[in-house]
Structure formats: structure tokens, C-alpha cells
C-alpha atoms as a PDB file:
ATOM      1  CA  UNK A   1       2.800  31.701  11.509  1.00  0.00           C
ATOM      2  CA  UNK A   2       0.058  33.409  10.188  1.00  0.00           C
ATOM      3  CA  UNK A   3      -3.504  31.373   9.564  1.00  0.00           C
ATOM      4  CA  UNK A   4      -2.799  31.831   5.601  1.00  0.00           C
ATOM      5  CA  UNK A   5       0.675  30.681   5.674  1.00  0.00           C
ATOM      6  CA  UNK A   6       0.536  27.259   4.656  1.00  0.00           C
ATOM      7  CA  UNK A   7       3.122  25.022   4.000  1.00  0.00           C
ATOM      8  CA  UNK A   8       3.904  23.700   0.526  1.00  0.00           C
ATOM      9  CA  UNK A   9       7.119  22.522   0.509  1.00  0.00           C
ATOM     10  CA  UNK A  10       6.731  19.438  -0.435  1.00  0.00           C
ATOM     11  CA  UNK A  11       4.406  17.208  -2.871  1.00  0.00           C
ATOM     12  CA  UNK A  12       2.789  13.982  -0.915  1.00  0.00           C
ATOM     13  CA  UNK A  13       4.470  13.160   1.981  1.00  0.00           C
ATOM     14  CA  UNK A  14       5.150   9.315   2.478  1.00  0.00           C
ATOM     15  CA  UNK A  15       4.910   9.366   6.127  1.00  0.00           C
ATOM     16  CA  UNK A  16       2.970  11.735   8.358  1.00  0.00           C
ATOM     17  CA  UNK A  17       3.630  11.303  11.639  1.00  0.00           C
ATOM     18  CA  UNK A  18       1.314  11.062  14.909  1.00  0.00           C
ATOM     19  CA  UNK A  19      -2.356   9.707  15.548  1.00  0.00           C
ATOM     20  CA  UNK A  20      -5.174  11.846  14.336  1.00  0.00           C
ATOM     21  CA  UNK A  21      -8.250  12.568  16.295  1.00  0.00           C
ATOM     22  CA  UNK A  22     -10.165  11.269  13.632  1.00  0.00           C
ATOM     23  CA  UNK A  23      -8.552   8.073  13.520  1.00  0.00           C
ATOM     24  CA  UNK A  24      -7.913   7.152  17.040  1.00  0.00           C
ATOM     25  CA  UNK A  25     -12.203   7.504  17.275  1.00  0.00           C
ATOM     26  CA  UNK A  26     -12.776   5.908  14.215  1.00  0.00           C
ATOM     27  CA  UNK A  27     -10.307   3.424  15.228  1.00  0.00           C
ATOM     28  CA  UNK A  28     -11.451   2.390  18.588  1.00  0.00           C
ATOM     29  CA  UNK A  29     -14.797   2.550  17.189  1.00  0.00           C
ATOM     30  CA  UNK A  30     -13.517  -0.224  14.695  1.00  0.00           C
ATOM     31  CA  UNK A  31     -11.952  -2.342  17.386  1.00  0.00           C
ATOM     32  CA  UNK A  32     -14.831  -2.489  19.576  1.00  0.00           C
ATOM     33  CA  UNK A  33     -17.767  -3.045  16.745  1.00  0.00           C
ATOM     34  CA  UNK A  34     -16.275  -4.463  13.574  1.00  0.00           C
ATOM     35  CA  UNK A  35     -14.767  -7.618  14.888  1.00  0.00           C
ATOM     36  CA  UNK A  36     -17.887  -8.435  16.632  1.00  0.00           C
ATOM     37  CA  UNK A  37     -19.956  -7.931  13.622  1.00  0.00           C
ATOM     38  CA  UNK A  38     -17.292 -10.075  11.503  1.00  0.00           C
ATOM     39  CA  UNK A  39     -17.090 -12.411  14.057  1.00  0.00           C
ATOM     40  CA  UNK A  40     -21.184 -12.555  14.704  1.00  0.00           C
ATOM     41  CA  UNK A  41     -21.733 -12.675  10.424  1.00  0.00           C
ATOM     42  CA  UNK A  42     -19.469 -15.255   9.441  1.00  0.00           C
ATOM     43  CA  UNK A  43     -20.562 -17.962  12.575  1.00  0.00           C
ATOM     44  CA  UNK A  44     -24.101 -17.265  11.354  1.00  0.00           C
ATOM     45  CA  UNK A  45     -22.915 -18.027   7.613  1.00  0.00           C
ATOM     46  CA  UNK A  46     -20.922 -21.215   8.564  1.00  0.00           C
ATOM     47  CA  UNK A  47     -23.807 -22.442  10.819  1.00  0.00           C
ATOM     48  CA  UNK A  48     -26.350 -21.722   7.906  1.00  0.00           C
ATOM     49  CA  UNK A  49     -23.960 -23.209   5.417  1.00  0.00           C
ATOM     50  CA  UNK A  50     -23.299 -26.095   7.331  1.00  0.00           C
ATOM     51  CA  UNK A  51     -27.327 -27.289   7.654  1.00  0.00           C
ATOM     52  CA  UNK A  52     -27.634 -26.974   4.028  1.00  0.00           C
ATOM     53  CA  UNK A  53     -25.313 -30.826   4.066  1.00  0.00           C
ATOM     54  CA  UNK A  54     -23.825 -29.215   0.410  1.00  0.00           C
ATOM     55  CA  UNK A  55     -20.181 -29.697  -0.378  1.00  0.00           C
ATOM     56  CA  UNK A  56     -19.026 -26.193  -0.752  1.00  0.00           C
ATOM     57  CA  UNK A  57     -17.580 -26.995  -4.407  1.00  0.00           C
ATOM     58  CA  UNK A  58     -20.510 -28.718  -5.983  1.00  0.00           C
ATOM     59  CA  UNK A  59     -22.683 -25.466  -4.354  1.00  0.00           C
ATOM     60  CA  UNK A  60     -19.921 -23.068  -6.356  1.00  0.00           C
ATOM     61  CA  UNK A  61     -20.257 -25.060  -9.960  1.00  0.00           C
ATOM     62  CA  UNK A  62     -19.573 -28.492 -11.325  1.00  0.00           C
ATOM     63  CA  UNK A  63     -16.182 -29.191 -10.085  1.00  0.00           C
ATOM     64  CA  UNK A  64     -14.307 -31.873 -11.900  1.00  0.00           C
ATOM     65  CA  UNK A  65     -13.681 -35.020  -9.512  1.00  0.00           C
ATOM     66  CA  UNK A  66     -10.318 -34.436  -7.592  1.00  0.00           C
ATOM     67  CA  UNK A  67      -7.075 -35.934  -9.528  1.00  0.00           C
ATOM     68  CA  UNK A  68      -5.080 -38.648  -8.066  1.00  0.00           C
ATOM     69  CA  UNK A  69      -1.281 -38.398  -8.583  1.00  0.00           C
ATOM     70  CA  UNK A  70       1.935 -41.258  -8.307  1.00  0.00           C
ATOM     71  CA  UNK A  71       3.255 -41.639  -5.079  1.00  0.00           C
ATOM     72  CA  UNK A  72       6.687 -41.596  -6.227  1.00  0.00           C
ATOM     73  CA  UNK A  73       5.816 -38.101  -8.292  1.00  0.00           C
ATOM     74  CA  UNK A  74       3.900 -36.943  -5.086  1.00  0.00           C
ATOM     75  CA  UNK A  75       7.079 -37.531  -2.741  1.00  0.00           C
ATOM     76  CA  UNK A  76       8.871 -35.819  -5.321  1.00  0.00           C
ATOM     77  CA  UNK A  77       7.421 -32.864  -5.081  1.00  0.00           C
ATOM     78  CA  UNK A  78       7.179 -32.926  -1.095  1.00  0.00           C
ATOM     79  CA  UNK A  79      10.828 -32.806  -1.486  1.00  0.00           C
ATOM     80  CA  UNK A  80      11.060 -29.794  -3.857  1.00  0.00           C
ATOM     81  CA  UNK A  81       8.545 -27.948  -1.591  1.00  0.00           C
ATOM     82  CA  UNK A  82       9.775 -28.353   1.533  1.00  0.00           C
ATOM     83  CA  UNK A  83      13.296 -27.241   0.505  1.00  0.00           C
ATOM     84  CA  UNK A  84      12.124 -23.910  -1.956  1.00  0.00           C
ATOM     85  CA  UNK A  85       8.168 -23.396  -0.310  1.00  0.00           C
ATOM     86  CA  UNK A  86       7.138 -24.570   2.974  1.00  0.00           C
ATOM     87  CA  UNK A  87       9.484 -21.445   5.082  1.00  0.00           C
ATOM     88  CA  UNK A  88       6.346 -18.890   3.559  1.00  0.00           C
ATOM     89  CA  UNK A  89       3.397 -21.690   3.233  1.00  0.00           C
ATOM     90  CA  UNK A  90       4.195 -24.023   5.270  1.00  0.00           C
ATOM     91  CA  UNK A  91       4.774 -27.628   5.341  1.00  0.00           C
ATOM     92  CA  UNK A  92       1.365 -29.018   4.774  1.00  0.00           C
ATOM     93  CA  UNK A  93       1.044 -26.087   1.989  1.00  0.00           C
ATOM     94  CA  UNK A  94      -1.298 -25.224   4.207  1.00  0.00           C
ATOM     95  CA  UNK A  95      -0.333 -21.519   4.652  1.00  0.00           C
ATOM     96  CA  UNK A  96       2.650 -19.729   6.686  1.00  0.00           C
ATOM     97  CA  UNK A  97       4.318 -16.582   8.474  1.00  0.00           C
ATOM     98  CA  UNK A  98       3.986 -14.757   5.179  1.00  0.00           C
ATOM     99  CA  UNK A  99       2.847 -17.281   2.470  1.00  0.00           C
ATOM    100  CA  UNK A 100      -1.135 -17.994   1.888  1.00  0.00           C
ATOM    101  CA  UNK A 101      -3.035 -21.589   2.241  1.00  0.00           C
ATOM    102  CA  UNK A 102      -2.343 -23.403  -1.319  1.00  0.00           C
ATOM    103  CA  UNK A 103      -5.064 -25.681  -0.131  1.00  0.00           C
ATOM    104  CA  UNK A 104      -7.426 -23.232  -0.673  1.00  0.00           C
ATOM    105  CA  UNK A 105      -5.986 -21.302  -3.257  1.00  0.00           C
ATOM    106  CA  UNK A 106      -8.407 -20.096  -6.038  1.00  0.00           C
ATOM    107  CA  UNK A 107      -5.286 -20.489  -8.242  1.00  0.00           C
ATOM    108  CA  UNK A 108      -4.387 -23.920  -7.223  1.00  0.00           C
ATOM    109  CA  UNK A 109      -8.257 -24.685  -7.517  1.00  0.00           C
ATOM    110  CA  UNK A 110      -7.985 -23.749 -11.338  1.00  0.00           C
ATOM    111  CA  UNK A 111      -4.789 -24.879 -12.103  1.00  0.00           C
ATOM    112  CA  UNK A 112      -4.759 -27.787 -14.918  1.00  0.00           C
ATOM    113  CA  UNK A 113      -1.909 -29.868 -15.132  1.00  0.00           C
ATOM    114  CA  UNK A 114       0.382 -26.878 -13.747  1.00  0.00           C
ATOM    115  CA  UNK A 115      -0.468 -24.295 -16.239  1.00  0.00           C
ATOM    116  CA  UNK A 116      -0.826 -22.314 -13.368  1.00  0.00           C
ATOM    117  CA  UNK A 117       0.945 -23.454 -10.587  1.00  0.00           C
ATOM    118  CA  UNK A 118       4.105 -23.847 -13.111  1.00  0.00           C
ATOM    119  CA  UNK A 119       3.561 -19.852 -14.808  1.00  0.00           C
ATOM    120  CA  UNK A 120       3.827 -18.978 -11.157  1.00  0.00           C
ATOM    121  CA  UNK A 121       6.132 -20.567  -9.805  1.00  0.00           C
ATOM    122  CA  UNK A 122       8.421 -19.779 -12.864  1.00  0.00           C
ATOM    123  CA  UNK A 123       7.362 -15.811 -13.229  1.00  0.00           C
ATOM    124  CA  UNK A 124       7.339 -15.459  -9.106  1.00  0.00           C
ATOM    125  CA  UNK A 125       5.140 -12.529  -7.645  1.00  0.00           C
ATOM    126  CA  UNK A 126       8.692 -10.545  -6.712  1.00  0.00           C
ATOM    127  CA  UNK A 127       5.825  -7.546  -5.488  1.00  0.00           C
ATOM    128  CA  UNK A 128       4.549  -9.972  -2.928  1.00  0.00           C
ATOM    129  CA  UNK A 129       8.294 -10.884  -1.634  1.00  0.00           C
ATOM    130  CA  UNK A 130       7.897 -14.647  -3.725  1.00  0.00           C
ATOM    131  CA  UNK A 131      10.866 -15.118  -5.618  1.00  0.00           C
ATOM    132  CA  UNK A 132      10.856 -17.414  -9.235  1.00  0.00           C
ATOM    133  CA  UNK A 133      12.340 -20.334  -9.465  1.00  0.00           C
ATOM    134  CA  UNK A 134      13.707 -22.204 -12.847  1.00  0.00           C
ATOM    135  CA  UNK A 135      12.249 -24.940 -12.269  1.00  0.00           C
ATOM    136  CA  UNK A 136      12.549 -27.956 -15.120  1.00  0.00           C
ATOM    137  CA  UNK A 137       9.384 -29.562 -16.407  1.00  0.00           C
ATOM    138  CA  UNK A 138       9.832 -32.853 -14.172  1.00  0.00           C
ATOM    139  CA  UNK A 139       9.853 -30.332 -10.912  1.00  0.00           C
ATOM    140  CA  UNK A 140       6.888 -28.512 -11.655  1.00  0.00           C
ATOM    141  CA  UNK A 141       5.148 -31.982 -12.489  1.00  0.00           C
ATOM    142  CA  UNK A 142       6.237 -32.598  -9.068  1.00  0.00           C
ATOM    143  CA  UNK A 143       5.094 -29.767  -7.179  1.00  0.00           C
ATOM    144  CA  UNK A 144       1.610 -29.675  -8.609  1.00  0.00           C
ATOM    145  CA  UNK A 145       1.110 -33.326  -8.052  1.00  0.00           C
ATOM    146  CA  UNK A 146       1.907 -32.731  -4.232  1.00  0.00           C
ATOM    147  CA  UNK A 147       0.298 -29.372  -4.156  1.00  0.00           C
ATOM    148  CA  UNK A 148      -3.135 -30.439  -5.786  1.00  0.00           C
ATOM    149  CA  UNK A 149      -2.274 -33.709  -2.979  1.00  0.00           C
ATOM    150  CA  UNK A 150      -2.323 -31.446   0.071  1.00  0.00           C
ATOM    151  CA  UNK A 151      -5.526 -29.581  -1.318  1.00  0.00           C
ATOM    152  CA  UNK A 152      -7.476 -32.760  -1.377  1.00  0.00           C
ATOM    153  CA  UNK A 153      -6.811 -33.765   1.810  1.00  0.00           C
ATOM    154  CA  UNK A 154      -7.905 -30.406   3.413  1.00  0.00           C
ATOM    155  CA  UNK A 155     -10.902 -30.183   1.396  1.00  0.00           C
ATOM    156  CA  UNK A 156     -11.910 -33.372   2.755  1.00  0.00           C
ATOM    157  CA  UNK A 157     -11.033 -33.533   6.009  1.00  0.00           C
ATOM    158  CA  UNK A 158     -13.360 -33.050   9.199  1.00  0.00           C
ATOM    159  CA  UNK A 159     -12.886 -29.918  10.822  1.00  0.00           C
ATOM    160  CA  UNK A 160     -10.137 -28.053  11.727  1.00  0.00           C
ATOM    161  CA  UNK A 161     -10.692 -25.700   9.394  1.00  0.00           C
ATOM    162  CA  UNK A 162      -8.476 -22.969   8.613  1.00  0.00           C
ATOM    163  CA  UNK A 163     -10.564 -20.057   7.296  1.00  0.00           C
ATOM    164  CA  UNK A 164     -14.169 -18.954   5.697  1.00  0.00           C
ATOM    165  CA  UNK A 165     -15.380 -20.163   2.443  1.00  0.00           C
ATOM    166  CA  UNK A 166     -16.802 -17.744   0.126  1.00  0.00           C
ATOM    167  CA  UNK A 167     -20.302 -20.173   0.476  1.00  0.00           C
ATOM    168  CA  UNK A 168     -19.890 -19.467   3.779  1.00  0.00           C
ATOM    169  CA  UNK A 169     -21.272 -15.510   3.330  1.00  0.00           C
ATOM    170  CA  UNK A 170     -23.668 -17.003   0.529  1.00  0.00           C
ATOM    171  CA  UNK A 171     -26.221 -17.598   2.750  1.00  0.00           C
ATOM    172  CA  UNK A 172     -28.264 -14.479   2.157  1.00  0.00           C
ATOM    173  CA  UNK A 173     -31.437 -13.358   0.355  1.00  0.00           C
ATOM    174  CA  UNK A 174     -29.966 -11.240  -2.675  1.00  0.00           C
ATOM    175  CA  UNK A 175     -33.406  -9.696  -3.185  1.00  0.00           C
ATOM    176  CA  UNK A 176     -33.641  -8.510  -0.171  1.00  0.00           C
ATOM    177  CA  UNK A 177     -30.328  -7.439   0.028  1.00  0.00           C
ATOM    178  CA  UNK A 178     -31.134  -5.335  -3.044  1.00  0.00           C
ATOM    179  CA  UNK A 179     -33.687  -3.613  -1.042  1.00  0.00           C
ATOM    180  CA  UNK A 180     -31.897  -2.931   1.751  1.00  0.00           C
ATOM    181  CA  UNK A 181     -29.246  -1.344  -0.381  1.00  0.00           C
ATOM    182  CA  UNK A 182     -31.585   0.942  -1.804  1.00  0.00           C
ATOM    183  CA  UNK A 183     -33.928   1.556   1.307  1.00  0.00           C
ATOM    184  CA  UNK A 184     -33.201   1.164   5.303  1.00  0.00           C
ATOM    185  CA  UNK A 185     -29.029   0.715   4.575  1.00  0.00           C
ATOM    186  CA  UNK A 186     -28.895   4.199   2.563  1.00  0.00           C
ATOM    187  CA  UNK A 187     -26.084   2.585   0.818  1.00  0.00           C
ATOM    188  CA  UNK A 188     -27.559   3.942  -2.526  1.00  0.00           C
ATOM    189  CA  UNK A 189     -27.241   7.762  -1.325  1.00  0.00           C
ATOM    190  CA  UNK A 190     -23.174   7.645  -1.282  1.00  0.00           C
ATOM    191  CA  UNK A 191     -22.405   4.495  -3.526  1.00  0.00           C
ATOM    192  CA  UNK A 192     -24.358   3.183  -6.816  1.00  0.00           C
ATOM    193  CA  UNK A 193     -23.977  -0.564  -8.835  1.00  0.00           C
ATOM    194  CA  UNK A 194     -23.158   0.715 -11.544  1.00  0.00           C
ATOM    195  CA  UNK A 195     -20.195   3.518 -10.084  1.00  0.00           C
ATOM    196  CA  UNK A 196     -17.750   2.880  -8.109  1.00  0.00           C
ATOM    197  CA  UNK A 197     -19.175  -0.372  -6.817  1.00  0.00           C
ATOM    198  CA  UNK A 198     -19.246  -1.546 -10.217  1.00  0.00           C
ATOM    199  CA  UNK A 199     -17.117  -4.955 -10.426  1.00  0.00           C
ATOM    200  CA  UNK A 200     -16.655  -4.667  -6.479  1.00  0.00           C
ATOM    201  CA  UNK A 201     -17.549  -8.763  -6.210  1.00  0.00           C
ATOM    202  CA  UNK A 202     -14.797  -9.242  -8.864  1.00  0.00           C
ATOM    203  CA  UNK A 203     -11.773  -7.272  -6.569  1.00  0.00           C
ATOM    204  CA  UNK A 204     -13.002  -8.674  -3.410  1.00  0.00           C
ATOM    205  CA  UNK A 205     -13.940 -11.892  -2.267  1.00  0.00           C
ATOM    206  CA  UNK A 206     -15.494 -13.750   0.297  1.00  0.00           C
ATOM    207  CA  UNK A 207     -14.356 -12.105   4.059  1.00  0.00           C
ATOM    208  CA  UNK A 208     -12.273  -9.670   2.159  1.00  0.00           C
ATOM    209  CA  UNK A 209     -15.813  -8.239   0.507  1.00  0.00           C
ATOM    210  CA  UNK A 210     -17.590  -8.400   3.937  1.00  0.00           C
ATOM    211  CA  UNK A 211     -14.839  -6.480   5.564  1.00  0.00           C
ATOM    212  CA  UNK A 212     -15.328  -4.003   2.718  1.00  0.00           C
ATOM    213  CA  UNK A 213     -18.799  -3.952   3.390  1.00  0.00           C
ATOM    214  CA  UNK A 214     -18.214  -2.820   6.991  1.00  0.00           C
ATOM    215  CA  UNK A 215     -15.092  -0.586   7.251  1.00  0.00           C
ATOM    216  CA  UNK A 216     -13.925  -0.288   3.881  1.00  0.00           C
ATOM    217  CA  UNK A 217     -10.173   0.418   3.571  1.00  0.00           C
ATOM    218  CA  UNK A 218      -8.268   3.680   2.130  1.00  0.00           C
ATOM    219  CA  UNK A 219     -11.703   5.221   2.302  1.00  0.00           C
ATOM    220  CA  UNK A 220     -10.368   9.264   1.942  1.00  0.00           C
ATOM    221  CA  UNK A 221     -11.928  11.723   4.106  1.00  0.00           C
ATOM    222  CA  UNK A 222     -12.507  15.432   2.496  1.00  0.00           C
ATOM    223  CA  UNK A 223     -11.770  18.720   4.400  1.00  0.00           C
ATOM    224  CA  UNK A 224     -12.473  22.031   3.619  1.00  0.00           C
ATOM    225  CA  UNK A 225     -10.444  24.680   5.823  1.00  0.00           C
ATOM    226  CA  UNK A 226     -11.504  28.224   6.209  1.00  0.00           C
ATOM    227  CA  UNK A 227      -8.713  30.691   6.542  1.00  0.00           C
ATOM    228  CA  UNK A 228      -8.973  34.084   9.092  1.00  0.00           C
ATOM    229  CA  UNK A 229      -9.746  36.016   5.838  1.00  0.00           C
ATOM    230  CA  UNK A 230     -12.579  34.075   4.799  1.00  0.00           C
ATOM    231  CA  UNK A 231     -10.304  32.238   1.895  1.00  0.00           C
ATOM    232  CA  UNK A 232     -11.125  27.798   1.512  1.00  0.00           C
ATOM    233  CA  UNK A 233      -9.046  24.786   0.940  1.00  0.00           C
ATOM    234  CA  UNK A 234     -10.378  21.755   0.602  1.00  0.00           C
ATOM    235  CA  UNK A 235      -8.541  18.445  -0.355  1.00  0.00           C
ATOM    236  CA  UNK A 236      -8.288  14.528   0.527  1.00  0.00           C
ATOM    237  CA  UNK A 237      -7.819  15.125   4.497  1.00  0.00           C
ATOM    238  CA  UNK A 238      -4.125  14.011   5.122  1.00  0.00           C
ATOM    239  CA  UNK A 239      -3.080  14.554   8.876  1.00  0.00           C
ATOM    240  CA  UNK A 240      -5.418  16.074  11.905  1.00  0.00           C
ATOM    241  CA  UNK A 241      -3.837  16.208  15.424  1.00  0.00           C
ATOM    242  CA  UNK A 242      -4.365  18.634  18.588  1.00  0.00           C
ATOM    243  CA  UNK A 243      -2.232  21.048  16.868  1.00  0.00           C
ATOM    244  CA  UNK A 244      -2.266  20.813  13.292  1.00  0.00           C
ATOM    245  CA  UNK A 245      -4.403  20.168  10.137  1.00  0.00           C
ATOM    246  CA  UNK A 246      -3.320  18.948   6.331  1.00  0.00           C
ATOM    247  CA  UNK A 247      -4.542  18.044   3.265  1.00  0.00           C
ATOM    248  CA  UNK A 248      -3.853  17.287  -0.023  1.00  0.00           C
ATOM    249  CA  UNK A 249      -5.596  19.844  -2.691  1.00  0.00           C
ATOM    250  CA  UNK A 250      -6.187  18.921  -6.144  1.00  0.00           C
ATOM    251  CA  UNK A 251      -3.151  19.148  -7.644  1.00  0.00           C
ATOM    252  CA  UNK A 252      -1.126  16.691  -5.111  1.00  0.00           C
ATOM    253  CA  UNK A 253       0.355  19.852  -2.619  1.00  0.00           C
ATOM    254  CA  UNK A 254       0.259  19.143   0.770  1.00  0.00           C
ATOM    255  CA  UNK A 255      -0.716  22.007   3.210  1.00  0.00           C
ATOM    256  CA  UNK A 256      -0.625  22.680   6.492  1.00  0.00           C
ATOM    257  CA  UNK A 257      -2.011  25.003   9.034  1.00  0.00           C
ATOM    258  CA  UNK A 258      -2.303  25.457  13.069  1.00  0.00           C
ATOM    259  CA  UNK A 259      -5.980  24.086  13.966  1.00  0.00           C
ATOM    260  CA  UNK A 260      -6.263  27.577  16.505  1.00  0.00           C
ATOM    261  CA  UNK A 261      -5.720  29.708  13.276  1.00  0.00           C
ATOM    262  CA  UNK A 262      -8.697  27.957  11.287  1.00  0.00           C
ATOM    263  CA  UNK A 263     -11.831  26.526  10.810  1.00  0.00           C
ATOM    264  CA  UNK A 264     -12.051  23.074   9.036  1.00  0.00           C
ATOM    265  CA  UNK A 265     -14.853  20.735   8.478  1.00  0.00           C
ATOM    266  CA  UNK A 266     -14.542  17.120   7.680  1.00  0.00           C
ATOM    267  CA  UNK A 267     -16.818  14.513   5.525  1.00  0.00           C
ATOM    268  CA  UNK A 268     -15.504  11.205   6.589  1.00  0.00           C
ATOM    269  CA  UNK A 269     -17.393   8.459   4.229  1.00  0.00           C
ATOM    270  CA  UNK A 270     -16.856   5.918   6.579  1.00  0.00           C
ATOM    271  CA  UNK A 271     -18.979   7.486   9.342  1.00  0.00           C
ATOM    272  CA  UNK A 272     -22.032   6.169   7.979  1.00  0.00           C
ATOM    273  CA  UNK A 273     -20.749   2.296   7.763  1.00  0.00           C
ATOM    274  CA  UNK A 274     -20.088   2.857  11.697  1.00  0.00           C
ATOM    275  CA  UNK A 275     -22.843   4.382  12.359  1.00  0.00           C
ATOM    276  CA  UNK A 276     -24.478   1.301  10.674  1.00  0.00           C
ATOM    277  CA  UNK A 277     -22.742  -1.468  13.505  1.00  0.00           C
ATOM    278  CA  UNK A 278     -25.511  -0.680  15.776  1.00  0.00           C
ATOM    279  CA  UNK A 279     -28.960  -0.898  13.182  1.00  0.00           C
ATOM    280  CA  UNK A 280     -27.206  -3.753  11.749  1.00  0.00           C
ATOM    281  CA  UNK A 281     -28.647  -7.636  12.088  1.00  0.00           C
ATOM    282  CA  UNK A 282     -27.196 -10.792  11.039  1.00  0.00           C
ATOM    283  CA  UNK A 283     -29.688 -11.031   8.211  1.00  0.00           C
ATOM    284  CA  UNK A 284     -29.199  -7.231   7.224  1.00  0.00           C
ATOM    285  CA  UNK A 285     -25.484  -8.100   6.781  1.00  0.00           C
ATOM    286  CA  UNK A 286     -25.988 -11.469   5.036  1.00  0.00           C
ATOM    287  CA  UNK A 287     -28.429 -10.192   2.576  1.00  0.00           C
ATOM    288  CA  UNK A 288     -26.353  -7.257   1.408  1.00  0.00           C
ATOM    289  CA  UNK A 289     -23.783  -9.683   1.175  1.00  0.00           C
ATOM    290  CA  UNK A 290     -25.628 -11.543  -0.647  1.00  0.00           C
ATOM    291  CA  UNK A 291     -26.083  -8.617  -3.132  1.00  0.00           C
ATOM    292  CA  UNK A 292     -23.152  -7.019  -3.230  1.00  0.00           C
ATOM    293  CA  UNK A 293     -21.749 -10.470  -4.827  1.00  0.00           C
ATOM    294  CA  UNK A 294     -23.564 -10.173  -7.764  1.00  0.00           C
ATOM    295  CA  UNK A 295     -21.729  -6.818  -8.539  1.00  0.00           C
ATOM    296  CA  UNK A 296     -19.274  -8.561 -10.321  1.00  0.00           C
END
């Protein structure tokens, strides 16, 4: 095949088989650094959080006093969940194989007298593999009395905790977060408030924002590829092994070329946040935290 022969046969492949260069470094860069950092970040956060002797909820806002439910109605609704809910969230609601923890469910948190819980429950989330359920009134004042139940006991029992608050990763200095953002971190050279970070606090939360932070996901590397006769593509960088290069040009083609018949040069964004796992420290990561919340 000659170097300008590039395939086009097809518009955006679903699957492209085989591990890149790219991403086998990148990714055993990942599993090496990133889970340490996490891992480092987050026991710093719960340790700091924990010396402050504040309730998580009365730190987020004035929460209203936790509701107290029949027996009989709470029973009730044990029985309807542990027939229709408990095989995805378990039987404590507590979270399962494939459902999340109800117990510490923003929605359940917000939910007044099953506005919420029952619009769910009856609508179903058929994109996250939840079914919906036609449920009469009695059985969704059931299943919120036992749900709202279970998430009272978790939130105040000792210990044996299940996951990481979001006041857990509030532990920061925002200003200096701010600062870092804009100075030592170099965050403000690629990324800006008010661009594509704007709202970031609102579509992440909590760990989910702080693994962001690190090694953001579906972050799309650019290529440009130089032909023998001096022609350039350049695209969203699609597949890159020993033998061959693709990308995906502007108008959604896919093409495809030898690597020994070109030249190709690649701007992977998510370089720098790597690079950044070894100039990182625990207050570096909490105070950008810290800031990056308030992008909301």
C-alpha cells in the first residue's frame, strides 16, 4: 500500500482492535501512580475530616432532622424491596453487583415523601439496566419508608463505612487552590473556569471529580500524520499499534496508514496530569480540589 493510500471505508468504527503504544504507557503509568495518589488524597481527607468532630450533613447545609416511619409500613416495604430491589442494591439497600448504595444516594437524600424515590421507581432508568415498576401508591409509601429507614441507620452507624463523602475531599484551602491552578499546576495553560471546566463541580462529584482531576476520562489525543509527499492529516487519534496508525479527521472518516510509510506526531492532553503524579502533594491535590468544587 502506498504511504497516501489511506483507508476510508468506513465512518467511526465501534471497535478497534489491539493495545496501542500510547495506551499500554499511559496505562501502566495510571496503574502504578493514580491509585496511590487516590488512595494517599482521600485517607488524608477522611483523617482531616474526621478531627473536625462535624457531622458530614450539618457541614453540607441545614439538613432537616431524619424522619421516623411505622414499623408495620417499614416491614412493608422490606418486603417489596427484597422481592423487586435488593438482587442490584442489595439487601440492606446498601448497594449491589450492579445497583448503587441507596443509603447514600443524593436522590434518596432529597427525596420528600417519595416524590423522588416514587418518579423513579415508576419511570425506571431502562439506560442504566433498572427496569420500572407500577407500583400503587401504598407500595411506594412502603418502599420509601424502608429506604429512607436503611439510610438512617448507615448514616449513623460507627464505622464500617462503605465509601468517601464528598466532605471528605472538602478539606482544602480553595484560595490556594486557585493559585495553584493558575501558577505551579499550569492547569490554566490547557483548561480555563470559565471553558470547558465551566460547571465541572456540577457533572462530577466528590471521588468522581478527584479522579477527573488526575486522569480525566475520554480525554482525546490529536495526531497529525505526514504523508511521503509532504501532504498532513490530523484528527482525534483513534488506534496506534507497532504497525499501524488512525484517526478520525474532521468530518468523522476514519483513516489508516502503515506507521513505516509516515511520520505522525501526537498531543496527548493527559500527559501533563501524569506528569503531575510526581510534583504533586497531598495539600496540592486537596486545595485544587478544593477549587475545582466551586466550578459549579
Amino acid at each position: 500500500m502506498r504511504p497516501e493510500a489511506f483507508s476510508s471505508e468506513m465512518k467511526r468504527p465501534a471497535i478497534f482492535r489491539g493495545i496501542t503504544f500510547l495506551g499500554s504507557a499511559l496505562h501502566w503509568t495510571v496503574l502504578l501512580a493514580a491509585p496511590l495518589l487516590l488512595s494517599l488524597a482521600v485517607s488524608g481527607a477522611q483523617t482531616s475530616a474526621a478531627n473536625t468532630q462535624t457531622p458530614s450533613r450539618i457541614r453540607q447545609g441545614a439538613a432537616p432532622a431524619p424522619k421516623s416511619y411505622p414499623p408495620a409500613l417499614v416491614e412493608d416495604g422490606g418486603s417489596v424491596f427484597q422481592q423487586n430491589c435488593s438482587f442490584c442494591h442489595g439487601r440492606d439497600a446498601g448497594g449491589g453487583e450492579s445497583g448503587p448504595d441507596l443509603t447514600r444516594s443524593e436522590m434518596v437524600t432529597e427525596d420528600v415523601n417519595g416524590d423522588k424515590i416514587g418518579a423513579m421507581v415508576r419511570k425506571g432508568r431502562p439506560e442504566k439496566g433498572m427496569p420500572r415498576f407500577n407500583f400503587s401508591d401504598r407500595q411506594i409509601a412502603s418502599l420509601t419508608a424502608f429506604i429512607h429507614t436503611q439510610q438512617n441507620h448507615a448514616l449513623t452507624k460507627k464505622g464500617d463505612r462503605k465509601g468517601v463523602d464528598v466532605a471528605d475531599l472538602q478539606t482544602g484551602n480553595l484560595e490556594a487552590g486557585k493559585q495553584y491552578f493558575n501558577g505551579p499546576g499550569g492547569c490554566v495553560n490547557c483548561h480555563s473556569p470559565t471553558g470547558d471546566l465551566a460547571g465541572i463541580a456540577s457533572r462530577y462529584r466528590g471521588l468522581k471529580l478527584e479522579e477527573q482531576m488526575l486522569y480525566p476520562e475520554n480525554a482525546k489525543s490529536k495526531v497529525t500524520i505526514t504523508l511521503a509527499s509532504g501532504q498532513t492529516l490530523s484528527g482525534n487519534l483513534a488506534y496506534l499499534d507497532e504497525f499501524t496508525i488512525g484517526l478520525i479527521d474532521a468530518t468523522g472518516m476514519y483513516r489508516s496508514s502503515r506507521t513505516s510509510d509516515v511520520k505522525y506526531q501526537i498531543d496527548a492532553p493527559v500527559n501533563a496530569h501524569v506528569d503531575l503524579f510526581s510534583r504533586y502533594t497531598d495539600a496540592d491535590i486537596h486545595n485544587l480540589m478544593a477549587y475545582l468544587q466551586t466550578l459549579r
